[in-house]
Protein backbone atom coordinates (compact mmCIF):
# COMPACT_ATOMS: atom_id res chain seq x y z
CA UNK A 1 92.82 -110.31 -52.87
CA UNK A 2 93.92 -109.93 -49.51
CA UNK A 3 97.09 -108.47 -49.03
CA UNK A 4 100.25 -110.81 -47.60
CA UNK A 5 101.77 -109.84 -44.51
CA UNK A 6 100.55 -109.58 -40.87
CA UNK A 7 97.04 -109.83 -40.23
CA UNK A 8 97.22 -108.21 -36.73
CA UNK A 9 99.09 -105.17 -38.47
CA UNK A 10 96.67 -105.23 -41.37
CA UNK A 11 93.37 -105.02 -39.39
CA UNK A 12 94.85 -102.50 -37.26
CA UNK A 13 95.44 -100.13 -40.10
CA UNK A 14 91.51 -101.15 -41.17
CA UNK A 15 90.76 -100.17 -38.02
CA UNK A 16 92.75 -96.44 -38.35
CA UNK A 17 90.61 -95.95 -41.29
CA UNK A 18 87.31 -96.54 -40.22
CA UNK A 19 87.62 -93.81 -37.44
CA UNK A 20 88.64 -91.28 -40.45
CA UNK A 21 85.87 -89.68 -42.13
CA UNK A 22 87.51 -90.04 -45.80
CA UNK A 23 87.93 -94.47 -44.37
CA UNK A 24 91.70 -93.64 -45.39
CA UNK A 25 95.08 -92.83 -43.62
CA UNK A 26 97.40 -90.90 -45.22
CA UNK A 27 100.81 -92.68 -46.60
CA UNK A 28 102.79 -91.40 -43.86
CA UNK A 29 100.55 -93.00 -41.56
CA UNK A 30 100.64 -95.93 -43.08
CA UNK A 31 104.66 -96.45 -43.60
CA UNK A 32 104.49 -95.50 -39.84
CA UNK A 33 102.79 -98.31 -38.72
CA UNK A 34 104.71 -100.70 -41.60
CA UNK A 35 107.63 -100.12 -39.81
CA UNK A 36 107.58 -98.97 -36.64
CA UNK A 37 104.00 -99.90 -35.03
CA UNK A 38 105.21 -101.14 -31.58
CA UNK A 39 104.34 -105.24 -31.69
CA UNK A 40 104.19 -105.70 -35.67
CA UNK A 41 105.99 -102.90 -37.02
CA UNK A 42 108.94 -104.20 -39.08
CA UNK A 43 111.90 -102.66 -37.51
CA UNK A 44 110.12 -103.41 -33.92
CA UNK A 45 109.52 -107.32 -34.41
CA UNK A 46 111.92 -110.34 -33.73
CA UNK A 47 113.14 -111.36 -36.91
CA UNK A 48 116.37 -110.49 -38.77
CA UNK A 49 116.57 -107.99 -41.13
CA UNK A 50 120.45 -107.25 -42.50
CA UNK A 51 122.56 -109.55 -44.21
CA UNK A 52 122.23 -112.63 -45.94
CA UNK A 53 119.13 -113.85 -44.20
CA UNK A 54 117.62 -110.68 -43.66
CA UNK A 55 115.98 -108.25 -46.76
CA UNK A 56 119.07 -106.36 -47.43
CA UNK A 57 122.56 -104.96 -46.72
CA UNK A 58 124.42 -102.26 -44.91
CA UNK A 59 128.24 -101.23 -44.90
CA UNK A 60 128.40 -102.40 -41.84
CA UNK A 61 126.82 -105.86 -42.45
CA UNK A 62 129.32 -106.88 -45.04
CA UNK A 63 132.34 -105.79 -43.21
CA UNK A 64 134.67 -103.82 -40.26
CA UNK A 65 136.11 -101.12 -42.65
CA UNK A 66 133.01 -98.65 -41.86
CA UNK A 67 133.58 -98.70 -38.46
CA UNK A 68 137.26 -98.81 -38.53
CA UNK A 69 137.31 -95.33 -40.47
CA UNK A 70 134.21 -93.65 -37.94
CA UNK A 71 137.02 -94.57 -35.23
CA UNK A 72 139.89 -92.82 -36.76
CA UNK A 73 137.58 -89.99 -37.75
CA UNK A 74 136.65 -90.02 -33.99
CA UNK A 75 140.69 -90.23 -32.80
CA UNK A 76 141.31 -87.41 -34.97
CA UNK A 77 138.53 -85.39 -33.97
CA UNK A 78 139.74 -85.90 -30.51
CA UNK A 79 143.32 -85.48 -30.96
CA UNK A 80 144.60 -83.47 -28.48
CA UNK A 81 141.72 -83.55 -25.60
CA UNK A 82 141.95 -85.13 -22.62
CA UNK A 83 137.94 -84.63 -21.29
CA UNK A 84 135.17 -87.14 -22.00
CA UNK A 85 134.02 -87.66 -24.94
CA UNK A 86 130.25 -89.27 -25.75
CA UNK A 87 129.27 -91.32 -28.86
CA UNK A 88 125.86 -91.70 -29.87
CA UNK A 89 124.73 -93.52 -32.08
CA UNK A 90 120.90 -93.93 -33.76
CA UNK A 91 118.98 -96.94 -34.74
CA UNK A 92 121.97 -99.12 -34.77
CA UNK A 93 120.35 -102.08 -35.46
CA UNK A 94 122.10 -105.44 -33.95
CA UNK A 95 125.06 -102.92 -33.01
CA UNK A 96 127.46 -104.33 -35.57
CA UNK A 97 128.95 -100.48 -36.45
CA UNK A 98 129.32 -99.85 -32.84
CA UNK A 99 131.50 -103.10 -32.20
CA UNK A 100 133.55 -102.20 -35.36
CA UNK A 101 134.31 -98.73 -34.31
CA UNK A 102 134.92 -99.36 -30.22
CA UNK A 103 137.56 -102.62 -30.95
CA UNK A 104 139.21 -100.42 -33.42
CA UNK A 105 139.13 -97.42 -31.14
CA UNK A 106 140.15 -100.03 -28.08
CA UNK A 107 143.39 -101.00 -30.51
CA UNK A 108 144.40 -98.14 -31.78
CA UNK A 109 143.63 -95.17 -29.18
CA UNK A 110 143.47 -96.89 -25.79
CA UNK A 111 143.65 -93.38 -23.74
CA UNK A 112 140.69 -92.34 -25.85
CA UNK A 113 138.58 -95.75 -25.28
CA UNK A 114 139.55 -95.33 -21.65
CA UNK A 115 137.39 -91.99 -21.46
CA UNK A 116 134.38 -92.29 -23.91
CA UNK A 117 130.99 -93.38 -23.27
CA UNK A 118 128.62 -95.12 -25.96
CA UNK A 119 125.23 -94.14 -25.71
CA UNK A 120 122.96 -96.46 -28.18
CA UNK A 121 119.24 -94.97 -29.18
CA UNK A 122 117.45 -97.52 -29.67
CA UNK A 123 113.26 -97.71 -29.72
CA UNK A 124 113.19 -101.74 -30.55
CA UNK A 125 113.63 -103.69 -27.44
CA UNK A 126 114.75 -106.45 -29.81
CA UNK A 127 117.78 -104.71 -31.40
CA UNK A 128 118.59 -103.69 -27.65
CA UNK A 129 118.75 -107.36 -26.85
CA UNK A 130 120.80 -108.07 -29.83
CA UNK A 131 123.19 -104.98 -29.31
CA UNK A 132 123.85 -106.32 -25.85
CA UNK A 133 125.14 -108.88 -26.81
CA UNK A 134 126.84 -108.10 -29.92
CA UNK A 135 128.87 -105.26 -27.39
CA UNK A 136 129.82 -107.26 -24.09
CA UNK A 137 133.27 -107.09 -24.62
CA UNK A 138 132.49 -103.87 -24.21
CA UNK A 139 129.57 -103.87 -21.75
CA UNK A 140 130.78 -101.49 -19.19
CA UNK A 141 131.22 -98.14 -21.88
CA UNK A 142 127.52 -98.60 -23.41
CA UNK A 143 124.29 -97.32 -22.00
CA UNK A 144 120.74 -97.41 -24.19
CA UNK A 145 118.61 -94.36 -23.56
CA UNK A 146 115.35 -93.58 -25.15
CA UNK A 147 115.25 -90.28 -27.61
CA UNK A 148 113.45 -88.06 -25.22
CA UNK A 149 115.36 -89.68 -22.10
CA UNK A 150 118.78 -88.55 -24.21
CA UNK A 151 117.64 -84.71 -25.06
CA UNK A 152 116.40 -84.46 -21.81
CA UNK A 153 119.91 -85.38 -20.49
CA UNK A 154 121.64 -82.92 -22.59
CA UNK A 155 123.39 -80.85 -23.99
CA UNK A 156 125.98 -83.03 -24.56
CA UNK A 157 129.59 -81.36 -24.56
CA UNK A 158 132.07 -82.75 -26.77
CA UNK A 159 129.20 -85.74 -28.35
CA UNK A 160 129.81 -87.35 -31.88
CA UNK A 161 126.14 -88.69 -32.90
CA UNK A 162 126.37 -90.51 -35.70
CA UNK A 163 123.85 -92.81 -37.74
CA UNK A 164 124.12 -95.20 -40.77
CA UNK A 165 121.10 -95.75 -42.79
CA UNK A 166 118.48 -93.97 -40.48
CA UNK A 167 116.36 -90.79 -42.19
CA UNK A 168 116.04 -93.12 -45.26
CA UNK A 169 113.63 -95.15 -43.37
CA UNK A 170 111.63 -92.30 -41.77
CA UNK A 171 107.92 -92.13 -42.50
CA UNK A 172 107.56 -90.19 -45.75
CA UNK A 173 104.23 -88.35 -47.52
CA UNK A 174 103.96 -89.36 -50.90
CA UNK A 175 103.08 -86.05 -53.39
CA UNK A 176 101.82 -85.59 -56.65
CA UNK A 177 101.43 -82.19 -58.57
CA UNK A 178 98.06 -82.46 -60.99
CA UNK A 179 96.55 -80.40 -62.87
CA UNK A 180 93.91 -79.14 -60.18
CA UNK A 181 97.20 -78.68 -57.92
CA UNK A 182 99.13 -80.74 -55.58
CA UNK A 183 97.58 -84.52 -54.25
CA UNK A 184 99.04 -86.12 -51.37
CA UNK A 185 98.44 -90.23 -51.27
CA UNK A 186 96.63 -92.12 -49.18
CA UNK A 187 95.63 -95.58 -48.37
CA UNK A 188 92.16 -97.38 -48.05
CA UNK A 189 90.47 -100.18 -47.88
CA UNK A 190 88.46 -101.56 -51.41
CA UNK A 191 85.77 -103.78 -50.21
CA UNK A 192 84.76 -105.31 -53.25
CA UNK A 193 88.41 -106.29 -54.05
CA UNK A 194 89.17 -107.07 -50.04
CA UNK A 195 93.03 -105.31 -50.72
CA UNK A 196 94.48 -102.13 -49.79
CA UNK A 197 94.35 -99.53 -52.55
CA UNK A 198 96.15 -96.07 -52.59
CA UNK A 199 93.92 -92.56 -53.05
CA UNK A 200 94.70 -89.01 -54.00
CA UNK A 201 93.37 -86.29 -52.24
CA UNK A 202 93.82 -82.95 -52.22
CA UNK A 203 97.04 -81.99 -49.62
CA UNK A 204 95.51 -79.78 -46.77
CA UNK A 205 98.09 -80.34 -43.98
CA UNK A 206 99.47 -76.97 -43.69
CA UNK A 207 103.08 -78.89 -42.61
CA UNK A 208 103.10 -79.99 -46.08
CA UNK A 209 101.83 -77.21 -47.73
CA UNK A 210 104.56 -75.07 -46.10
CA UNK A 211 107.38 -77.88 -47.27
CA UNK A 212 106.09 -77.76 -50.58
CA UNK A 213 106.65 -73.70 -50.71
CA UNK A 214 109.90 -73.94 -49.03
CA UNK A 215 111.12 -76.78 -51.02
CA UNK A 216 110.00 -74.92 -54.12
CA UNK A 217 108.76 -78.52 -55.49
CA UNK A 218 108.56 -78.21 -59.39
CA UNK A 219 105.02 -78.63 -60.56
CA UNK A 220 105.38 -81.20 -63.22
CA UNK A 221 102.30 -83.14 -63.92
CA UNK A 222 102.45 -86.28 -62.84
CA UNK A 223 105.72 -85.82 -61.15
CA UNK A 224 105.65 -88.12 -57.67
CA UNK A 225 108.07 -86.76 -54.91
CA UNK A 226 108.17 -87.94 -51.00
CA UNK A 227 108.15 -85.49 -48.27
CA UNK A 228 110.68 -86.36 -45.42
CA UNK A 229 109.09 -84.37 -42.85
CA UNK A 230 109.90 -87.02 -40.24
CA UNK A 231 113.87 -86.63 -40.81
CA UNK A 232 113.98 -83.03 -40.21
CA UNK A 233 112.00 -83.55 -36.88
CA UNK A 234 114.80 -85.89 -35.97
CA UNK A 235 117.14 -83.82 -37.10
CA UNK A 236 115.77 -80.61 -35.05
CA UNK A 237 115.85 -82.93 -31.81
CA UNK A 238 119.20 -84.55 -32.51
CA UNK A 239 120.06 -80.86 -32.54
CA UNK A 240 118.37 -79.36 -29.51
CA UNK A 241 120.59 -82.03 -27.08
CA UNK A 242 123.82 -80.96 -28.39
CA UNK A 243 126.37 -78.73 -26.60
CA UNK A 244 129.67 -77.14 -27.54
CA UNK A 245 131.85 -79.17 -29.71
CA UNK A 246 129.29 -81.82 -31.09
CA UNK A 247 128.65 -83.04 -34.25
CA UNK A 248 126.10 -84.64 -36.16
CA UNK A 249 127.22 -87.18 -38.67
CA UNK A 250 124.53 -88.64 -40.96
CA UNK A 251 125.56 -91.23 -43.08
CA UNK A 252 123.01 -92.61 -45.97
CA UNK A 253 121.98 -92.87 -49.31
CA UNK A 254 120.56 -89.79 -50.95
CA UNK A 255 121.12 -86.57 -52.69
CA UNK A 256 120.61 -82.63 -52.76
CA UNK A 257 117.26 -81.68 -53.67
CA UNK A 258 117.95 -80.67 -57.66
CA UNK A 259 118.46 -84.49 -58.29
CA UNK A 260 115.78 -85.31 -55.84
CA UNK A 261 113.41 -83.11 -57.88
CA UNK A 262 115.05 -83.84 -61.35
CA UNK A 263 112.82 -84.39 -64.54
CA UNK A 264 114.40 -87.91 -64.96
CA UNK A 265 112.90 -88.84 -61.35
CA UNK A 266 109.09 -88.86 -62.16
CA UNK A 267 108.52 -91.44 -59.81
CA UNK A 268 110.02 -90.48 -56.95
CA UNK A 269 112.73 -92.18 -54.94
CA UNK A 270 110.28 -94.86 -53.21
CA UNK A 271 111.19 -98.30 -52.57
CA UNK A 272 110.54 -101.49 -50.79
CA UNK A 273 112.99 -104.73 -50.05
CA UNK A 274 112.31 -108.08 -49.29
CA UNK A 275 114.37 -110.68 -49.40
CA UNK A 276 117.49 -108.48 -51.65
CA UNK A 277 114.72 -107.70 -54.00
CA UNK A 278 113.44 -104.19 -54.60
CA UNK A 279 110.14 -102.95 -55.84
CA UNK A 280 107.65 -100.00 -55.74
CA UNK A 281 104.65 -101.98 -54.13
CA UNK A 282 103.96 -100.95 -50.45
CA UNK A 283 100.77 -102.37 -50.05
CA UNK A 284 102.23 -105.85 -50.11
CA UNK A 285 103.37 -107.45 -46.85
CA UNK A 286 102.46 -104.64 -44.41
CA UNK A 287 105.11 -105.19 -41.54
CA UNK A 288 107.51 -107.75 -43.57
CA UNK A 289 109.19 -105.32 -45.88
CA UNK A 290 111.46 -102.38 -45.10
CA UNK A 291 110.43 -98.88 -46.80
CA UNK A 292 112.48 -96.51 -48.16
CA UNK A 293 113.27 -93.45 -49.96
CA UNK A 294 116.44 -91.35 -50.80
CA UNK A 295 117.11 -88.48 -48.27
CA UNK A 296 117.01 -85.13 -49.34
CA UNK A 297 120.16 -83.57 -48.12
CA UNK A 298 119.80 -80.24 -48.56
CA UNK A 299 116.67 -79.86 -46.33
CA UNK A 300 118.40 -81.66 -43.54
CA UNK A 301 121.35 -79.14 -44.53
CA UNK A 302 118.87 -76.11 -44.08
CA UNK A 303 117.62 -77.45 -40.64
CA UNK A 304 120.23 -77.52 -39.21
CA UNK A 305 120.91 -74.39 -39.76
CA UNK A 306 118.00 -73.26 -38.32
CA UNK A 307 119.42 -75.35 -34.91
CA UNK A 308 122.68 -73.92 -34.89
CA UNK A 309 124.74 -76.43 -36.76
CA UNK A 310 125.98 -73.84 -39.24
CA UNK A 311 128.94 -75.48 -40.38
CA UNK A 312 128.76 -78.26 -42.40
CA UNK A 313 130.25 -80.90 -45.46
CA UNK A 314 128.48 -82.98 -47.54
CA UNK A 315 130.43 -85.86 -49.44
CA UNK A 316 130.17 -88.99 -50.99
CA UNK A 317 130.84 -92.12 -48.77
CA UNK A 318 134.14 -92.83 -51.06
CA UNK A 319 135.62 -89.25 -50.52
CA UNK A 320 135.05 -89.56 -46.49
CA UNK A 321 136.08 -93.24 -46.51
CA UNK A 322 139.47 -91.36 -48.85
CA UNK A 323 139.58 -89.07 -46.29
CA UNK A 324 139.59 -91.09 -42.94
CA UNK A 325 142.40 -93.37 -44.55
CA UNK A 326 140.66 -96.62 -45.78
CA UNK A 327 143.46 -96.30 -48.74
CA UNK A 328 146.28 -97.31 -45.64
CA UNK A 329 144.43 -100.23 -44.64
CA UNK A 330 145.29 -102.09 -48.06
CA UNK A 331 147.97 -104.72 -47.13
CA UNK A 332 150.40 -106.87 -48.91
CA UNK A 333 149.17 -110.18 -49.69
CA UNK A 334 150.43 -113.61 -51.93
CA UNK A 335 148.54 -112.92 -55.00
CA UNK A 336 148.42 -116.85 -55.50
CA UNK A 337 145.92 -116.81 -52.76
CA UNK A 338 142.88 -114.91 -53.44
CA UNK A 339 141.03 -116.12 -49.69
CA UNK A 340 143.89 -114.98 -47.66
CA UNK A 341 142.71 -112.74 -44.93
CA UNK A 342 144.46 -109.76 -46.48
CA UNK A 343 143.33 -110.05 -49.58
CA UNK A 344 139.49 -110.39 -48.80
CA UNK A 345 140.15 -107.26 -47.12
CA UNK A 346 141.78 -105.68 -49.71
CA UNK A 347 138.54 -106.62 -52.05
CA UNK A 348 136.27 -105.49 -49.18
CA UNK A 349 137.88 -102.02 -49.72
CA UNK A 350 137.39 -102.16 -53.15
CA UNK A 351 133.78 -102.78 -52.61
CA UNK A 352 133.54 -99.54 -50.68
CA UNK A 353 135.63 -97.31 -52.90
CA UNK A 354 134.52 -98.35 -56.53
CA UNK A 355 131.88 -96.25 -58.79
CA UNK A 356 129.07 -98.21 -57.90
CA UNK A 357 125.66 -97.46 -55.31
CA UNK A 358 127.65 -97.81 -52.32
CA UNK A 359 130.49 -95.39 -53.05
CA UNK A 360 128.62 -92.43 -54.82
CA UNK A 361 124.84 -92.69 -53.90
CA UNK A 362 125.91 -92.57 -50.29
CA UNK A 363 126.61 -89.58 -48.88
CA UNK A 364 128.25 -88.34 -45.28
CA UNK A 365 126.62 -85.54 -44.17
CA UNK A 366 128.82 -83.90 -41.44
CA UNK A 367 127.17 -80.72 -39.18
CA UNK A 368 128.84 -79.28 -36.55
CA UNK A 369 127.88 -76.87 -33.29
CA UNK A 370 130.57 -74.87 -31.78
């Protein structure tokens, strides 16, 4: 059975494989072109993919609270200064966050608004269009640069770059440890079946062999793990266009690498969404489903150590939301009306704060360059 999704995506990745002498691209490949191929990767085409119409949800999709609490973060951070100061963000998607976080900053710390500059990195010239207009009422602070037109501008003194939801949907390798040693999954084409079909072979790219020693996987048989070496590559050139006094701040769903590579995870962290539903089958709709898989904190912890952010906190989304004084923003409200404005936001709030996936399983990674 042919699989659903794009056919112009789909006989492009046919294509990939029959210039490979194994007629198979490796999962990384693959997911790459899923999601990011220029004219039918997901992320890249017209069509909307957060919220209620889209495939799934973000913080800052469901409310303003997220970016209320990056802007006092940011006020605080800058309390004191008088200089410039640059935001940045990455991949931020129809620019919801970044409208959030400059009317609260606009509010509440009008000297500070007065002297920053937004800088949104964007590669999809559709979210561009769509954070242009989501941000003209505040049109004249934002500028979009390209990644390698931003580090080439750098280093940026005194820069807060900040991203919600980004390494999780970097390309991964997909990794198995066998018997005969470690396999590393790839995709191909079954004639007789006319579908896409996944294939282990043996892993020979020394990159992976050398973040399999470093990572010291566990060799459980079986056990299927995902290799983010596309997140510390963004990490490393997030990194090398910083200056004094900038910051990293990485905010996403994930872990440190002993849960990562826990017994109780034998099939990885993996998933696909499509329309709010979740499932491990990325062969389906290539191009009309987002990808994903948990990010491994610690290695982007260790990276950027190697780039010179040395200090560094790693929290929960709850304890930095705690932190950054989402508790203050409860209000009073008539408890006889449950769809006042004050007390949606209260339950908002409660949303963010309350034992579930959104308040523990995200984590706010925080790494810092003096």
């Amino acid at each position: 059975m042919e699989p659903s999704g794009g056919r112009e995506l789909l006989a492009i990745i046919r294509e990939r494989m029959e210039k490979r002498k194994e007629r198979a691209i490796s999962f990384f490949e693959y997911m790459d072109l899923c999601l990011y191929h220029p004219d039918y990767g997901y992320y890249m085409k017209e069509r909307t993919k957060i919220g209620r119409d889209g495939d799934f949800y973000t913080a800052a999709s469901v409310g303003t609270l997220l970016g209320e609490v990056l802007a006092q973060y940011v006020s605080r951070r800058a309390s004191g200064q008088s200089g410039p100061i640059c935001l940045t963000e990455w991949g931020g998607g129809r620019g919801m966050l970044a409208l959030h976080l400059l009317n609260a900053l606009q509010l509440s710390s009008p000297d500070l608004y007065d002297r920053l500059q937004y800088i949104s990195i964007e590669a999809s010239a559709y979210h561009r269009r769509l954070q242009a207009e989501t941000l003209a009422p505040h049109i004249e602070k934002v500028r979009w640069l390209m990644e390698d037109e931003w580090v080439e501008e750098g280093p940026w003194k005194d820069c807060v770059v900040f991203s919600n939801e980004l390494p999780d949907a970097l390309p991964v390798h997909r990794i198995t440890y066998r018997k005969d040693g470690w396999m590393e999954t790839f995709v191909a084409w079954d004639d007789r079946e006319q579908t896409l079909v996944e294939r282990e072979m043996p892993v020979t790219d020394q990159g992976l062999l050398d973040f399999i020693s470093k990572e010291q996987m566990p060799m459980r048989e079986g056990q299927r793990f995902e290799a983010g070496l596309a997140s510390v590559r963004w990490l490393k050139n997030v990194a090398a266009g910083l200056g004094e006094r900038a910051e990293l701040i990485t905010i996403d769903y994930g872990d440190v690498r002993e849960e990562l590579y826990a017994p109780h995870r034998m099939n990885g962290t993996f998933l696909c969404y499509r329309k709010h539903q979740a499932y491990d089958l990325p062969l389906l709709y290539p191009g009309e489903q987002d990808m994903t898989s948990h990010v491994n904190f610690s290695m982007l912890i260790d990276a950027g150590r190697e780039c010179g952010l040395n200090q560094f906190q790693l929290m929960t989304q709850k304890q930095f939301l705690v932190e950054n004084g989402l508790l203050n923003r409860l209000q009073p409200h008539d408890a006889a009306d449950p769809f006042s404005p004050a007390a949606k936001r209260n339950r908002a709030i409660r949303q963010l704060l309350i034992s579930d996936q959104m308040s523990e399983l995200f984590k706010v990674l925080i790494q810092k360059k003096r």
